[in-house]
Protein backbone atom coordinates (compact mmCIF):
# COMPACT_ATOMS: atom_id res chain seq x y z
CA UNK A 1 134.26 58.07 89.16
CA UNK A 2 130.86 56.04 88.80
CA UNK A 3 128.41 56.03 91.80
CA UNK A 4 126.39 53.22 92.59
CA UNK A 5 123.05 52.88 94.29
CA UNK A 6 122.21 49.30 94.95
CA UNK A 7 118.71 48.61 97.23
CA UNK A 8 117.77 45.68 97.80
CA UNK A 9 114.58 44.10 98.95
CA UNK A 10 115.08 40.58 99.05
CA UNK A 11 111.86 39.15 101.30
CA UNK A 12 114.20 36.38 101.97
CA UNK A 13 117.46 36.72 103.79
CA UNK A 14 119.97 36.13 101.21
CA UNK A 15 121.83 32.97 102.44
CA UNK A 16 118.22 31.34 101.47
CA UNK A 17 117.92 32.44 98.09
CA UNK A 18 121.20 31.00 97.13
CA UNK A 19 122.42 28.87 99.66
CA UNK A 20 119.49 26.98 101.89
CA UNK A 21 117.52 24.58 99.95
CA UNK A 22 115.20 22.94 101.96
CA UNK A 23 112.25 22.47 100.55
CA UNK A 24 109.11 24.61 102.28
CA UNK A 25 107.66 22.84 104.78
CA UNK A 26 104.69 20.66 103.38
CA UNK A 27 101.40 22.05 104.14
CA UNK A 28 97.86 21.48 102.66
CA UNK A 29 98.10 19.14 100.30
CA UNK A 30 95.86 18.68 97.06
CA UNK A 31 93.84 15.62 96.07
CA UNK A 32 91.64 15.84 93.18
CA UNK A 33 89.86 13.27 90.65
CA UNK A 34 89.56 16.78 88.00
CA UNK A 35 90.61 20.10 88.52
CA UNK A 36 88.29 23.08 90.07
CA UNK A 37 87.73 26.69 89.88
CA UNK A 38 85.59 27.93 93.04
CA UNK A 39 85.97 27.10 96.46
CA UNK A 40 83.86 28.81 99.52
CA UNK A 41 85.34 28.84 102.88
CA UNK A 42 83.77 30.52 106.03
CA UNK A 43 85.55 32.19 108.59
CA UNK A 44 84.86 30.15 112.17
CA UNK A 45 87.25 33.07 114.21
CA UNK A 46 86.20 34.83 117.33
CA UNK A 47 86.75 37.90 115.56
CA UNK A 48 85.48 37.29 112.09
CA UNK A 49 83.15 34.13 112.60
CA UNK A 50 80.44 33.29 110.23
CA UNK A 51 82.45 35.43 107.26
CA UNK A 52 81.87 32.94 104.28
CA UNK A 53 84.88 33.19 102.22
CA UNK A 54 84.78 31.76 98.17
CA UNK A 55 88.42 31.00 96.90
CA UNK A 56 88.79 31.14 93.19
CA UNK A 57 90.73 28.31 92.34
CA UNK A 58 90.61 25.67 94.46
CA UNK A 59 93.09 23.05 92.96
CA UNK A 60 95.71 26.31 91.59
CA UNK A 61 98.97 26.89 93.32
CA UNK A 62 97.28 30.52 94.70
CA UNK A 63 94.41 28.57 95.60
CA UNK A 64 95.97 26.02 97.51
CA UNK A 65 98.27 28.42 99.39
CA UNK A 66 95.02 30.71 100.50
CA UNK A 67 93.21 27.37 101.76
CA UNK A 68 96.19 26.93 103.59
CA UNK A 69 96.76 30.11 105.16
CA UNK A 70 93.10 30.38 105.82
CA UNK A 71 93.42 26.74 107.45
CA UNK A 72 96.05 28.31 109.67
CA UNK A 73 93.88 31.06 110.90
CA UNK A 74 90.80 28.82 111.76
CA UNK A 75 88.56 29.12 108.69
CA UNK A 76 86.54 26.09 108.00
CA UNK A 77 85.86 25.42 104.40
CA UNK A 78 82.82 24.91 103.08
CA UNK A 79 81.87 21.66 100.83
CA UNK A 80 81.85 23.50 97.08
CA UNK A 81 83.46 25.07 94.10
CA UNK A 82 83.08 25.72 90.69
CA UNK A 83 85.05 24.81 87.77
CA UNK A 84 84.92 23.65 83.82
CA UNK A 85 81.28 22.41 82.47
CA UNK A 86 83.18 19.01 82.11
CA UNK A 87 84.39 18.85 85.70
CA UNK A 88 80.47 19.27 87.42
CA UNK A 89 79.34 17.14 89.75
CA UNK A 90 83.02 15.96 90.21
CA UNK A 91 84.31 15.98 93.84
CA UNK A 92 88.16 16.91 94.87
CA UNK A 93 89.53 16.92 97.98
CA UNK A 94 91.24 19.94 99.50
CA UNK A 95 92.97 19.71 102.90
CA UNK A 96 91.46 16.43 103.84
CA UNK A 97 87.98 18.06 102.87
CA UNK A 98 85.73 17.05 99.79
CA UNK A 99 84.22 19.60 97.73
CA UNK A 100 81.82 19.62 94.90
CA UNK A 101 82.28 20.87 91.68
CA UNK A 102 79.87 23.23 89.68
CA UNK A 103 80.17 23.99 85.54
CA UNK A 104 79.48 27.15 84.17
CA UNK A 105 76.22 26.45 83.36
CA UNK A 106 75.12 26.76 86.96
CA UNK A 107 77.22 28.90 88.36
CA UNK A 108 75.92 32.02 88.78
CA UNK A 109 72.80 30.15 90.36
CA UNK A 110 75.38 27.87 92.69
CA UNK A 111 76.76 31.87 93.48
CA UNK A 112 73.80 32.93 94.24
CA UNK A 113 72.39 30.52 95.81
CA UNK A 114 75.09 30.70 98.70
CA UNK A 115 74.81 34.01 98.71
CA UNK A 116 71.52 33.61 99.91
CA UNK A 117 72.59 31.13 102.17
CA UNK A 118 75.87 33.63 103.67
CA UNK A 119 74.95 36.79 102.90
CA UNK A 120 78.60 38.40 104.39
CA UNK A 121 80.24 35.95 101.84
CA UNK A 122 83.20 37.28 100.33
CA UNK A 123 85.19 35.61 96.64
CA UNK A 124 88.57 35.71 96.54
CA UNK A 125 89.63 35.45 93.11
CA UNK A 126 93.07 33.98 91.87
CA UNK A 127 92.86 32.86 87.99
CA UNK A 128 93.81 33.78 84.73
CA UNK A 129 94.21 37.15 82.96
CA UNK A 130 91.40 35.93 80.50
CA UNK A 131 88.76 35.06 83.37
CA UNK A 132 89.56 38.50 85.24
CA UNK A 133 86.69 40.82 83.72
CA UNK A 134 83.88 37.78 83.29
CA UNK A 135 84.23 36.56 86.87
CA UNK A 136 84.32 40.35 88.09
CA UNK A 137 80.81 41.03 86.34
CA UNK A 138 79.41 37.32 88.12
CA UNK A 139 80.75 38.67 91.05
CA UNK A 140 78.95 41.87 90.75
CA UNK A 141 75.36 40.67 89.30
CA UNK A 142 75.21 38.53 92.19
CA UNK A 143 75.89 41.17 94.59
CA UNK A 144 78.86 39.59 96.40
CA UNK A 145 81.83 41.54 97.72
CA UNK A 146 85.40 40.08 96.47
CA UNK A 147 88.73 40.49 96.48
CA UNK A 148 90.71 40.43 93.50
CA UNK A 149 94.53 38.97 92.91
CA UNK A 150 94.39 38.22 89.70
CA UNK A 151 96.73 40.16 87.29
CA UNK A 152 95.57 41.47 83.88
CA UNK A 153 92.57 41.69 82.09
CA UNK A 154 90.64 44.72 81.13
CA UNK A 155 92.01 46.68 84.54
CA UNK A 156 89.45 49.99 82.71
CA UNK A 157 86.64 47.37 82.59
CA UNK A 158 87.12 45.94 85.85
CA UNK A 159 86.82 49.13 87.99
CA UNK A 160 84.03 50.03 86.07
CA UNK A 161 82.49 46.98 86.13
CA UNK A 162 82.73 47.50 90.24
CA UNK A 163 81.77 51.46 90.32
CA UNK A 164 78.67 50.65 88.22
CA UNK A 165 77.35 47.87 90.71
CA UNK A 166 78.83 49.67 93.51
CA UNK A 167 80.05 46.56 95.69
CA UNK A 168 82.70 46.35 97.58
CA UNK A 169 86.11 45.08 96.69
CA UNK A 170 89.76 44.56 97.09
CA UNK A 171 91.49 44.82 93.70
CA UNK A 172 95.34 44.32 93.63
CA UNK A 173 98.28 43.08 91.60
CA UNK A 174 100.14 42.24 94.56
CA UNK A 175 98.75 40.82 97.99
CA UNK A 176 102.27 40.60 99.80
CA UNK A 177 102.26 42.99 102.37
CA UNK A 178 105.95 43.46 102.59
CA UNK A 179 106.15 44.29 98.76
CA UNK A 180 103.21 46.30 98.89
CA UNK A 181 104.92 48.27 101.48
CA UNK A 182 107.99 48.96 99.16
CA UNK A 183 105.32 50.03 95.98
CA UNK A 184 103.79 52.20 98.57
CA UNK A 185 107.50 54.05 99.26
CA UNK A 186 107.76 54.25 95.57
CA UNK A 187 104.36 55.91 95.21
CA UNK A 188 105.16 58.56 97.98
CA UNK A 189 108.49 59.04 96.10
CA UNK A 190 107.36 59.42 92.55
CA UNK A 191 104.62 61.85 93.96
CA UNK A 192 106.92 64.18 96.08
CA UNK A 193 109.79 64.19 93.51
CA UNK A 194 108.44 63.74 89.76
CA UNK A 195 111.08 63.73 87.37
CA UNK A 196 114.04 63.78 89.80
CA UNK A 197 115.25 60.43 87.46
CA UNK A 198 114.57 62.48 84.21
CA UNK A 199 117.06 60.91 81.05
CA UNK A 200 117.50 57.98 83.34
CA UNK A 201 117.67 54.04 81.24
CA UNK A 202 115.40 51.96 82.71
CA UNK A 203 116.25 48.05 82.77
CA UNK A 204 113.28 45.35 84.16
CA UNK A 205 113.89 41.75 84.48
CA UNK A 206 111.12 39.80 86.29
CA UNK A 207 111.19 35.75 86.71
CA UNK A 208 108.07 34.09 87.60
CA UNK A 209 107.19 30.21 87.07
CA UNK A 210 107.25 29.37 83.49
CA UNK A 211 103.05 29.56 83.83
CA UNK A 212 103.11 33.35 84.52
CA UNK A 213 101.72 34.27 81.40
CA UNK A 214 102.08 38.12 81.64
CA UNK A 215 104.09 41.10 82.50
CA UNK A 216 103.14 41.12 86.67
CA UNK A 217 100.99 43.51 88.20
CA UNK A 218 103.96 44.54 90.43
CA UNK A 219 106.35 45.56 87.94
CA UNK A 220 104.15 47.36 86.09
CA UNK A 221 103.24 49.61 89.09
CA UNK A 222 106.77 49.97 89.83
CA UNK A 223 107.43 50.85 86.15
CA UNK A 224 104.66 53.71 86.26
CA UNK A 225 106.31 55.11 89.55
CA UNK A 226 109.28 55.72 87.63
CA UNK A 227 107.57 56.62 84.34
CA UNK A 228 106.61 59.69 86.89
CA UNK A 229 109.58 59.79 88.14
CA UNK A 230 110.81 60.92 84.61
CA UNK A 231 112.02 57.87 82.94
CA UNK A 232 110.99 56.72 79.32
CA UNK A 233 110.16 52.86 79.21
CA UNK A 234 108.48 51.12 76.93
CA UNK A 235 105.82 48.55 79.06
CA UNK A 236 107.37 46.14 76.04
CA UNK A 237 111.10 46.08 77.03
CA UNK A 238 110.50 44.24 80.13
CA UNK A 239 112.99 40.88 80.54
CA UNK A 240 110.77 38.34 80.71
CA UNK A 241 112.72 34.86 82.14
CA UNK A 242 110.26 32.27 82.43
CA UNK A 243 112.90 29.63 81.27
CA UNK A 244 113.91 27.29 84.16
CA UNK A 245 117.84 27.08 83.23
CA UNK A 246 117.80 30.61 83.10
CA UNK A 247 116.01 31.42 86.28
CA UNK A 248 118.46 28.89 88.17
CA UNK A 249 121.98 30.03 86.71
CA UNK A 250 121.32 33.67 85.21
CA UNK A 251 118.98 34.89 88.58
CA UNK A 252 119.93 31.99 90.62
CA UNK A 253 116.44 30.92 91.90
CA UNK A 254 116.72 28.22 94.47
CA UNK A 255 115.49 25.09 91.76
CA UNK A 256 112.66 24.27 94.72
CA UNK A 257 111.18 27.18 93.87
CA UNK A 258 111.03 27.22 89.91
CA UNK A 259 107.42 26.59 90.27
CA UNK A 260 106.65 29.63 92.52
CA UNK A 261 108.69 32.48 92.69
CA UNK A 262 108.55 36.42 91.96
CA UNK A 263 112.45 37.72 91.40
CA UNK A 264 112.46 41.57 90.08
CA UNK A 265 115.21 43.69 89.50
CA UNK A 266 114.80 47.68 88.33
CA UNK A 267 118.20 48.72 86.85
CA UNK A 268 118.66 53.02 86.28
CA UNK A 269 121.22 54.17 84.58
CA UNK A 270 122.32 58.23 84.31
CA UNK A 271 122.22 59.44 80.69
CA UNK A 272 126.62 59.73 81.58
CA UNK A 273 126.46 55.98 82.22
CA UNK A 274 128.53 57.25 85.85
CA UNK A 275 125.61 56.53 88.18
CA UNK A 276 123.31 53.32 88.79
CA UNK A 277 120.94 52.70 91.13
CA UNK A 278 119.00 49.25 91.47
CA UNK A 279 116.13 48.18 93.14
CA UNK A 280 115.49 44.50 94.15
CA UNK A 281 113.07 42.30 95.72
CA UNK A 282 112.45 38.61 95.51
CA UNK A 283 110.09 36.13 96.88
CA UNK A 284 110.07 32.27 96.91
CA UNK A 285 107.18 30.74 97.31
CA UNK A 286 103.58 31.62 97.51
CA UNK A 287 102.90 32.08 101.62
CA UNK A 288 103.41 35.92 101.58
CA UNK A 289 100.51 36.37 99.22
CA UNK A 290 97.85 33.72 100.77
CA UNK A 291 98.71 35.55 104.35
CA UNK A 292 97.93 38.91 102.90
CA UNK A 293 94.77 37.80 101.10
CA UNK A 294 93.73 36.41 104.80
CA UNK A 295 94.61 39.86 105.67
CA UNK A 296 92.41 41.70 102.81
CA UNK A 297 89.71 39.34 103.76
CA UNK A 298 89.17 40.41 107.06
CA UNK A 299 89.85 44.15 106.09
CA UNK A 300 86.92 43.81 103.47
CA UNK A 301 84.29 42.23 105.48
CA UNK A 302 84.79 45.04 108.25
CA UNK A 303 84.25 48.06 105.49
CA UNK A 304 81.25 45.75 104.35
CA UNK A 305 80.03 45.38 107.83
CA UNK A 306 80.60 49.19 108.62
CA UNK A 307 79.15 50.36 105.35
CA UNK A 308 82.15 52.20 104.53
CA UNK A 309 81.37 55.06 101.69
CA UNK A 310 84.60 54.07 99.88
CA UNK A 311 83.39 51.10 97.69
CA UNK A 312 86.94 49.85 96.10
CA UNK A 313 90.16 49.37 97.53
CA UNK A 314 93.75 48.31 97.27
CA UNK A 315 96.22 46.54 99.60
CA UNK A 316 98.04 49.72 100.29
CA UNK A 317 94.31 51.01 101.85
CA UNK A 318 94.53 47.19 104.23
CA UNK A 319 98.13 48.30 105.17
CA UNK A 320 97.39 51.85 106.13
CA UNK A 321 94.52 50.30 107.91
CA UNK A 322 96.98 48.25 110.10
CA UNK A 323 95.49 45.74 113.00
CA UNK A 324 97.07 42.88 110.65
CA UNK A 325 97.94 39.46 111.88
């Protein structure tokens, strides 16, 4: 007789992953003569007014979806960002608001500089993989606090990077609180019953937007809670689907959401092939992250303002904080 396990954490009630497709409702929209990298936005909040917030990019799909979110909550964003050497002095226009565009060549003085002008500034840094450790160190020589979501990179390098210049920081592959939640189950699992999956197969299939360059931060912490757990897995075995066809008929993403989604499925198998147990959690669209960013905003500027000892956290630290929105 074969025994199966099947938990699922679908962030999305089923009937909307494969049934309702209406589009997300239409919310900041994006304007731009060239694209951007850096956006700063200050927090105008009885709670958290004057926090001066820097977005990292303005014009990406992360980027966009934090403006919004921080739109929502009553931030008011502030008339810069930086971007490519070719794009400076360019404006674009973010939420009905125009902001300026500085190169490379001037932007650790343009960081600086408003620094100096909001000292309880915070970046918030969605990018690339490649731009992960060189933004950190800006980010550090300036002095300014941030919080990371970008995957990838040199992680070794990063923390480092932070420890040495001792600043304050949110670093984390995954800003949804929801899913964060789930990782943190799988932590407190892995720790209170290592090797209890011992000769288990493990399967991973992740589908992101065909940009997603990389393995996501989520599955691999997943993947090292069951590495403890007791199962062998190579980090190179994970099912990549980044094709569109594929996503649609073989995981059945909703086609609205090919350009932002996060669909993950963990597969164990007993070495007697007679018990399974899967884990599950998808995500359409991009809202759950921006709202938890907002969240590890205002979590980082209160350890800043309280001159908290610990120097470097991670969004299971925010959710064990709680007081969230």
């Amino acid at each position: 007789m074969t025994t199966v396990a099947h938990i699922s954490f679908g962030l999305l009630p089923k009937v909307t992953l494969l049934g309702d497709r209406t589009p997300a409702k239409a919310g900041c929209f994006l304007r731009r003569r060239r694209s951007s990298s850096l956006v700063v936005l200050s927090m105008s909040t009885s709670s958290n007014s004057g926090v001066p917030i820097m977005v990292n990019s303005c014009s990406g799909n992360m980027g966009k979806a934090v403006i919004k979110a921080a739109d929502s909550a009553g931030l008011q964003i502030l008339p810069i960002s930086f971007g490519s050497e070719e794009e400076s002095g360019h404006v674009v226009e973010v939420c009905g608001r125009s902001i300026e565009i500085h190169g490379p060549s001037t932007r650790e003085a343009a960081l600086a500089t408003a620094y100096n002008e909001h000292p309880n500034m915070i970046v918030v840094d969605y990018t690339i993989p490649g731009a992960v450790n060189d933004n950190a160190e800006t980010y550090c020589k300036v002095g300014v606090p941030f919080v990371m979501g970008t995957t990838g990179g040199d992680r070794d390098r990063l923390y480092k990077t932070v420890e040495d210049s001792k600043i304050y920081a949110v670093i984390s592959p995954q800003m949804g609180k929801q899913v964060v939640a789930f990782l943190d189950a799988m932590e407190t699992m892995a720790e209170r019953s290592p090797g209890a999956f011992s000769g288990y197969k493990l399967q991973v299939m992740e589908s992101h937007q065909a940009g997603k360059l990389d393995v996501s931060g989520t599955a691999k912490a997943v993947i090292a809670c069951f590495q403890k757990l007791g199962v062998s897995f190579d980090m190179n075995d994970v099912q990549l689907i980044r094709d569109p066809n594929q996503q649609v008929e073989m995981v059945g993403v909703p086609e609205e959401y090919l350009t932002g989604h996060a669909f993950h499925m963990y597969h164990l198998t007993s070495p007697d092939e007679t018990v399974s147990f899967e884990f599950q959690h998808n995500v359409c669209g991009r809202s759950i992250y921006a709202e938890g960013t907002v969240d590890a905003i205002i979590f980082l500027s209160k350890k800043v303002m309280l001159k908290a000892e610990k120097r470097i956290y991670n969004m299971i630290d925010v959710l064990r904080e709680g007081n969230m929105r």
